[in-house]
N, C-alpha and C. Protein backbone atom coordinates (compact mmCIF):
# COMPACT_ATOMS: atom_id res chain seq x y z
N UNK A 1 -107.93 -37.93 93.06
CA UNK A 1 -106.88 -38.00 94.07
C UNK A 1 -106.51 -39.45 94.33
N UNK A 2 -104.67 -39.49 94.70
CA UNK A 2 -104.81 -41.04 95.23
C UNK A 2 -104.18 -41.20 96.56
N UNK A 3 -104.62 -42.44 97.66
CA UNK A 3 -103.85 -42.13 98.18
C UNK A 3 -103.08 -43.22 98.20
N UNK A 4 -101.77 -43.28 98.98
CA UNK A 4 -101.11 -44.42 99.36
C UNK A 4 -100.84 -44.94 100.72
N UNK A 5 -101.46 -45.88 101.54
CA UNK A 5 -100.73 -45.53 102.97
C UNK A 5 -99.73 -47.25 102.89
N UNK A 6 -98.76 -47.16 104.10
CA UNK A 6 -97.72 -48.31 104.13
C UNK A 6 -98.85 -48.54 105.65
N UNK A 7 -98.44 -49.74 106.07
CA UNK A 7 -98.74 -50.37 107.44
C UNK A 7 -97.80 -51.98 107.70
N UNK A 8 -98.24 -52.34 108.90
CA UNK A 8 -97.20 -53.15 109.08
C UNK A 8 -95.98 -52.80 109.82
N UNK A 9 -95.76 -51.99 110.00
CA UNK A 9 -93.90 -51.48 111.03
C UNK A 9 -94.25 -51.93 112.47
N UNK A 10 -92.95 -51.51 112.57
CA UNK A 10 -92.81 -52.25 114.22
C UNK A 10 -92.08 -52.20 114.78
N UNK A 11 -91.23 -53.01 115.80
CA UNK A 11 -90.32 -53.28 116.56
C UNK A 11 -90.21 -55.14 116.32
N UNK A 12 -89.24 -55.53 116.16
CA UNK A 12 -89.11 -56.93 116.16
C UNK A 12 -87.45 -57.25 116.49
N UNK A 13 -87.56 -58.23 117.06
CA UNK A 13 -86.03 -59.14 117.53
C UNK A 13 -85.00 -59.34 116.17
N UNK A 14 -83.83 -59.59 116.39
CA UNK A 14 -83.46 -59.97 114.96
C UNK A 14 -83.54 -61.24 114.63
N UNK A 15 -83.57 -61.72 113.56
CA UNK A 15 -84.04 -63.05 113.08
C UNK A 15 -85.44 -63.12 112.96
N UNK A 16 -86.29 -62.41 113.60
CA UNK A 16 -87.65 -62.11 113.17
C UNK A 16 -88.20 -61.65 111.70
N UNK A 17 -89.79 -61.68 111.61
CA UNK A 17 -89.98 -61.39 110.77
C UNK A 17 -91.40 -60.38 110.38
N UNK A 18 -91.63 -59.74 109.77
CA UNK A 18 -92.76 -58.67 109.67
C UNK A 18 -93.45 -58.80 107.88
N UNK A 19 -94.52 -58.14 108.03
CA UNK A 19 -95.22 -57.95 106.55
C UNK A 19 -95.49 -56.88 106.63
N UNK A 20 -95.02 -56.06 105.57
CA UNK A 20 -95.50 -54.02 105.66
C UNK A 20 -96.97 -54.53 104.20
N UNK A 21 -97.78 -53.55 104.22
CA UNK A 21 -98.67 -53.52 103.07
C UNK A 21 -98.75 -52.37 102.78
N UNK A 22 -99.41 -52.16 101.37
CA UNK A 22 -99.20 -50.58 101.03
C UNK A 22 -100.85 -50.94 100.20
N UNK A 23 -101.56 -50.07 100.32
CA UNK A 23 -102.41 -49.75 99.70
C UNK A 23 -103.05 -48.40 99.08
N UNK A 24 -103.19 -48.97 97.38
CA UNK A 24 -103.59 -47.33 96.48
C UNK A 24 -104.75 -47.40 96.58
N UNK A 25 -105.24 -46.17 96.89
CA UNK A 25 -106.90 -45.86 96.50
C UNK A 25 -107.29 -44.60 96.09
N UNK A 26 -108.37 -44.55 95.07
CA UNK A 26 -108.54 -43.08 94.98
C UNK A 26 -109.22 -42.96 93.36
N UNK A 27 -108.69 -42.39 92.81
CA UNK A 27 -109.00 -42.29 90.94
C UNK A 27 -108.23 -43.23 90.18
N UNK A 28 -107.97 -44.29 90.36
CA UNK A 28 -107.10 -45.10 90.01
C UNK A 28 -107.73 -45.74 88.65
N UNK A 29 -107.18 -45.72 87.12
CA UNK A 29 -107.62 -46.81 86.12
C UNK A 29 -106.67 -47.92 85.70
N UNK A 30 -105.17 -47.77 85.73
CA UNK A 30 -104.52 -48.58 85.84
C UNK A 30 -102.90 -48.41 86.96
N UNK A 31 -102.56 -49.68 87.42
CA UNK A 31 -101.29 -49.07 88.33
C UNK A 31 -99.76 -50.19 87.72
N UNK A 32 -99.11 -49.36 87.19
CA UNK A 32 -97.68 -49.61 86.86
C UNK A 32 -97.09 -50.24 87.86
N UNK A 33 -95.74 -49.91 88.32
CA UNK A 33 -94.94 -50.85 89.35
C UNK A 33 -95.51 -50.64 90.76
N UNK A 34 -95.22 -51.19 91.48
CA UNK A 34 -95.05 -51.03 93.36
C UNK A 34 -94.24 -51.10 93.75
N UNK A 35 -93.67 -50.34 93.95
CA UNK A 35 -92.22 -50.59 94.81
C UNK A 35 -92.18 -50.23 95.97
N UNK A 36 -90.96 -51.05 96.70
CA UNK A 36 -90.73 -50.91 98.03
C UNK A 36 -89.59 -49.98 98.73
N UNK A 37 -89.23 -48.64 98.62
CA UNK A 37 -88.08 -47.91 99.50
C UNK A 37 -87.80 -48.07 100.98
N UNK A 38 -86.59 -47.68 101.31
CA UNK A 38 -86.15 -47.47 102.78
C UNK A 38 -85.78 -46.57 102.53
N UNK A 39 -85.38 -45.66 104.08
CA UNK A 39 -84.53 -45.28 104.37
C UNK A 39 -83.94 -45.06 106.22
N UNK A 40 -82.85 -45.43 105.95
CA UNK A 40 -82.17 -45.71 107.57
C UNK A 40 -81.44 -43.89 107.96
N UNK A 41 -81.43 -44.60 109.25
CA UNK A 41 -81.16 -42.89 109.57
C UNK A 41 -79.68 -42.08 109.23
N UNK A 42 -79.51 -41.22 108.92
CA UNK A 42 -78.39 -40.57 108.18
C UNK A 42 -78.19 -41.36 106.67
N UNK A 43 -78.69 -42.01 106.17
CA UNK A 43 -78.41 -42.24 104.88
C UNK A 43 -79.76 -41.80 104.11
N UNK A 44 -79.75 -42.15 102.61
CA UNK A 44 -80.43 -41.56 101.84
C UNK A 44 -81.30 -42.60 101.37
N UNK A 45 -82.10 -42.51 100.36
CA UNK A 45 -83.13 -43.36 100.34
C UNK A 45 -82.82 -44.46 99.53
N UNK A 46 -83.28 -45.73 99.28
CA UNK A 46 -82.71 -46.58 98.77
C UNK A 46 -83.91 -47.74 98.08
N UNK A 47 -84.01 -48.21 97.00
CA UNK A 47 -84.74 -49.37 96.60
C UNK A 47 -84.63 -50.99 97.05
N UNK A 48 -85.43 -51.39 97.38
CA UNK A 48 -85.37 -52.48 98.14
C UNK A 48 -86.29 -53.68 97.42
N UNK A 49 -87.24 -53.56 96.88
CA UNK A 49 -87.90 -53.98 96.00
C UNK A 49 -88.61 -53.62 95.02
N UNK A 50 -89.00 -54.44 93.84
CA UNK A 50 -89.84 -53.67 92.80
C UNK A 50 -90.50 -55.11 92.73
N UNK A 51 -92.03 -54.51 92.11
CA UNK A 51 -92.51 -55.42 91.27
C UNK A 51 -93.16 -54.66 90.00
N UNK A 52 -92.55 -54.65 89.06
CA UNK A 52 -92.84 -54.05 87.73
C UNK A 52 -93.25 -55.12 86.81
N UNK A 53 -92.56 -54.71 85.87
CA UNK A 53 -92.49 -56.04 84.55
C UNK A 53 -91.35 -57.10 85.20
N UNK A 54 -90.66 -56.35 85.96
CA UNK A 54 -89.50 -57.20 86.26
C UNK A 54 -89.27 -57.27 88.08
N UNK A 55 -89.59 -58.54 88.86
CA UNK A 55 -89.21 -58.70 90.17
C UNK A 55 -88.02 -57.92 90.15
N UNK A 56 -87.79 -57.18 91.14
CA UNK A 56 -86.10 -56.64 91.73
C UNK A 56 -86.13 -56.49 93.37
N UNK A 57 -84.78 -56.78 93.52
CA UNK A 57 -84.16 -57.12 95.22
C UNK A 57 -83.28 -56.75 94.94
N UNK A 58 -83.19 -55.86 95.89
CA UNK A 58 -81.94 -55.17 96.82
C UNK A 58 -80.67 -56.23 96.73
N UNK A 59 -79.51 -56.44 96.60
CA UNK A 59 -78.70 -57.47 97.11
C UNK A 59 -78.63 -57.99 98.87
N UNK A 60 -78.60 -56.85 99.31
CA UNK A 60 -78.85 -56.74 100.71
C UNK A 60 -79.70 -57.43 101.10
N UNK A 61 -80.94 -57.74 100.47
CA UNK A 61 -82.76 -58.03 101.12
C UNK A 61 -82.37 -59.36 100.44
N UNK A 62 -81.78 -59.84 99.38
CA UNK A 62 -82.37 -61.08 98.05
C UNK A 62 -82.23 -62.25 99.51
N UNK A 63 -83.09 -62.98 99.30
CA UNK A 63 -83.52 -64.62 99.92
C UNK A 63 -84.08 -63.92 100.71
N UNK A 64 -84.35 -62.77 101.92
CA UNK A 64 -84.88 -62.73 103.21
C UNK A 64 -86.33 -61.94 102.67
N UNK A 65 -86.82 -61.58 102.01
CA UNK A 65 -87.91 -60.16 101.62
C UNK A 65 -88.68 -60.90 100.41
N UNK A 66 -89.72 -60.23 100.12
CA UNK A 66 -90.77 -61.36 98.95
C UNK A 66 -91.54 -59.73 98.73
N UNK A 67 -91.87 -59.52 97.41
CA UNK A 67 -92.72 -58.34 97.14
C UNK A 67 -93.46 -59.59 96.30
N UNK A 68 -94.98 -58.69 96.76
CA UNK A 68 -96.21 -59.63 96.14
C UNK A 68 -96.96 -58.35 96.06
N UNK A 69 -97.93 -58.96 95.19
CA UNK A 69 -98.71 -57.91 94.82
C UNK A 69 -100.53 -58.46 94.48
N UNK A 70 -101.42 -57.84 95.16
CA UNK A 70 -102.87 -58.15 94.71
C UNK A 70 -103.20 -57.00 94.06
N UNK A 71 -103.61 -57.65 92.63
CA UNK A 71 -103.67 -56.37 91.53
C UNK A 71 -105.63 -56.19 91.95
N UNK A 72 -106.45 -56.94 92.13
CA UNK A 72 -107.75 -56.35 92.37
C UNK A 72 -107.78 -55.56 93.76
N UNK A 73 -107.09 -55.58 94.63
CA UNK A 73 -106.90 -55.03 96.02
C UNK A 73 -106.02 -53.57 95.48
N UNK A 74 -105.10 -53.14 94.81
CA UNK A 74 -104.35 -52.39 94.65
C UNK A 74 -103.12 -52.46 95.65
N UNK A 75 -102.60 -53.45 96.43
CA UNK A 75 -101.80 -53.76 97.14
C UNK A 75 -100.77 -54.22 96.88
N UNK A 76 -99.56 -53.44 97.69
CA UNK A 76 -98.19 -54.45 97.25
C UNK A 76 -98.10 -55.14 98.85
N UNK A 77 -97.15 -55.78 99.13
CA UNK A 77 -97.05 -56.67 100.09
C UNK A 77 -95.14 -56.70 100.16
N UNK A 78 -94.97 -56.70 101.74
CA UNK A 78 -93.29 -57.26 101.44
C UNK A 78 -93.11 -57.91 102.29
N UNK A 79 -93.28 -58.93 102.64
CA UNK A 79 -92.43 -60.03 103.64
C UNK A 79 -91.17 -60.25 104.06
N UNK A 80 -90.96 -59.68 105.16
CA UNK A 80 -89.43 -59.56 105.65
C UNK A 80 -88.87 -60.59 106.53
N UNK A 81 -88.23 -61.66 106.51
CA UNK A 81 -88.11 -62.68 107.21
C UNK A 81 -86.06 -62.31 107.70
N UNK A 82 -86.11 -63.34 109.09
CA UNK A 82 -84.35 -63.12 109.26
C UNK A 82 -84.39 -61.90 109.38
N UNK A 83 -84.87 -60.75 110.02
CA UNK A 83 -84.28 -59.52 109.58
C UNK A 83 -83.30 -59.23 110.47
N UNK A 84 -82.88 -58.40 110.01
CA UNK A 84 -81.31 -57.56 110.78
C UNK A 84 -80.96 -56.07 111.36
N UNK A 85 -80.58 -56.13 112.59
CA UNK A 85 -80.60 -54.14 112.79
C UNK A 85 -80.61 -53.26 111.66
N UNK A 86 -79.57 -53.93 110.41
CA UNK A 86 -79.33 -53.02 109.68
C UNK A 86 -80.52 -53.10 108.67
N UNK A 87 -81.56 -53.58 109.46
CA UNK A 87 -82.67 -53.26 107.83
C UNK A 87 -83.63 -52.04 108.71
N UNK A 88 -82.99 -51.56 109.83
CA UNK A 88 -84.02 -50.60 110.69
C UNK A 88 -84.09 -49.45 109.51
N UNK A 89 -85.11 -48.87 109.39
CA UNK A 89 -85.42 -47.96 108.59
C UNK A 89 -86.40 -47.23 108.30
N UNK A 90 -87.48 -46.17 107.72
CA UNK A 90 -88.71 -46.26 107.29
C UNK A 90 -88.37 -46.57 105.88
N UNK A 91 -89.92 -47.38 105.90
CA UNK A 91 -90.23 -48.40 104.29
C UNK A 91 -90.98 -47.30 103.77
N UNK A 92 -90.79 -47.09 102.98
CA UNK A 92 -92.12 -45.87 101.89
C UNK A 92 -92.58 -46.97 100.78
N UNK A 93 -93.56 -46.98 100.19
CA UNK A 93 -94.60 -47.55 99.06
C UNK A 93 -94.33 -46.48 97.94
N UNK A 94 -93.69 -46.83 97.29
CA UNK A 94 -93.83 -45.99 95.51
C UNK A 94 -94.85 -46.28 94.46
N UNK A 95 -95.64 -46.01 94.14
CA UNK A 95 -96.87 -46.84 93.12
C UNK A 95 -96.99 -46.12 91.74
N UNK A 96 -96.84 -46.14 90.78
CA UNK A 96 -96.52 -45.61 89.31
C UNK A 96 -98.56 -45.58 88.79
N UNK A 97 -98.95 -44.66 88.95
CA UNK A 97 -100.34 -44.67 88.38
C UNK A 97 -100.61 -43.71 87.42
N UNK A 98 -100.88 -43.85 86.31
CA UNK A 98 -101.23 -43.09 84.99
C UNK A 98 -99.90 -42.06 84.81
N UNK A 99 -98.61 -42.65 84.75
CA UNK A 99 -97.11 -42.35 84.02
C UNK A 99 -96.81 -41.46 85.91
N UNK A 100 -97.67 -41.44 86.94
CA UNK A 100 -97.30 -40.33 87.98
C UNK A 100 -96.97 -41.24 89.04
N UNK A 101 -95.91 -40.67 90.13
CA UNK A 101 -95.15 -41.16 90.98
C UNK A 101 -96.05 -41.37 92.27
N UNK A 102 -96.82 -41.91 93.30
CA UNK A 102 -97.47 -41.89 94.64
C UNK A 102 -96.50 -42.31 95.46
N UNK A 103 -96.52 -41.57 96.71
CA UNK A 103 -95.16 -41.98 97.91
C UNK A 103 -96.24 -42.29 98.74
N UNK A 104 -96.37 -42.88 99.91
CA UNK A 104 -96.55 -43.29 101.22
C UNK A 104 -95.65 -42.34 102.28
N UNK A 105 -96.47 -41.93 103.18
CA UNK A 105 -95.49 -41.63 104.43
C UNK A 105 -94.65 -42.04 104.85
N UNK A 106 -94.75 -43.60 104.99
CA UNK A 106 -93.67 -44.49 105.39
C UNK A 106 -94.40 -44.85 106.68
N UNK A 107 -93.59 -46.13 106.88
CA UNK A 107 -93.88 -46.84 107.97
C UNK A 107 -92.77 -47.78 109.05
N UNK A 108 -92.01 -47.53 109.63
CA UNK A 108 -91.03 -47.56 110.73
C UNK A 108 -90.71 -48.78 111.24
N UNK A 109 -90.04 -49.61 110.80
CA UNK A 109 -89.93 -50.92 111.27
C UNK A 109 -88.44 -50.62 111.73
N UNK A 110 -88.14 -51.48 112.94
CA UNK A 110 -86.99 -51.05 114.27
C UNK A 110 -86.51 -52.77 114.36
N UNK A 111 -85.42 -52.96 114.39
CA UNK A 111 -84.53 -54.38 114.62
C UNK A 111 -84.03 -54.36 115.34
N UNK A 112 -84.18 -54.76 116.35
CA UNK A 112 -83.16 -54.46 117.79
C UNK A 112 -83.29 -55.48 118.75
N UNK A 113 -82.63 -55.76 119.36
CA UNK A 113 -82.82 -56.72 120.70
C UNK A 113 -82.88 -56.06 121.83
């Protein structure tokens, strides 16, 4: 079994900034990408970061957000700096382990003044 949980959400001012973490654990022998989803309310879900073979950013997120990753921890990491109402959303953790998809619950980060 694996699991995935996100942490890190919140409430923060705008121009603020937060770190969500996602951590895999479980039967794990090797882990493919980490990626980072949203989704804001009434819209659908959306990619926001990857770290695969290839860094990827959102256009929306590029300069304000950083995906990092500790491969002995099984952790991705996203650093959200400057943020903006419109990044209110839940973040879900995607993790690619042996060709299979792991989601996270998600975790609720709120931009508001």
């Amino acid at each position: 079994q694996v699991q995935v949980v996100e942490s890190g959400g919140g409430s923060v001012q705008p121009g603020g900034s937060l770190r969500l973490s996602c951590a895999a654990s479980g039967s794990i022998f090797s882990i493919g990408a980490m990626d980072w989803y949203r989704q804001a309310p009434g819209k659908g879900r959306e990619l926001v970061a990857g770290s695969g073979s290839n860094t990827y950013y959102a256009d929306s997120v590029k300069g304000r957000f950083t995906i990092s990753r500790d491969n002995v921890k099984n952790t991705v990491y996203l650093q959200m700096n400057s943020l903006k109402p419109e990044d209110t959303a839940v973040y879900y953790c995607c993790v690619l382990i042996g060709g299979y998809y792991y989601w996270g619950k998600g975790t609720l980060v709120t931009v508001s003044s």
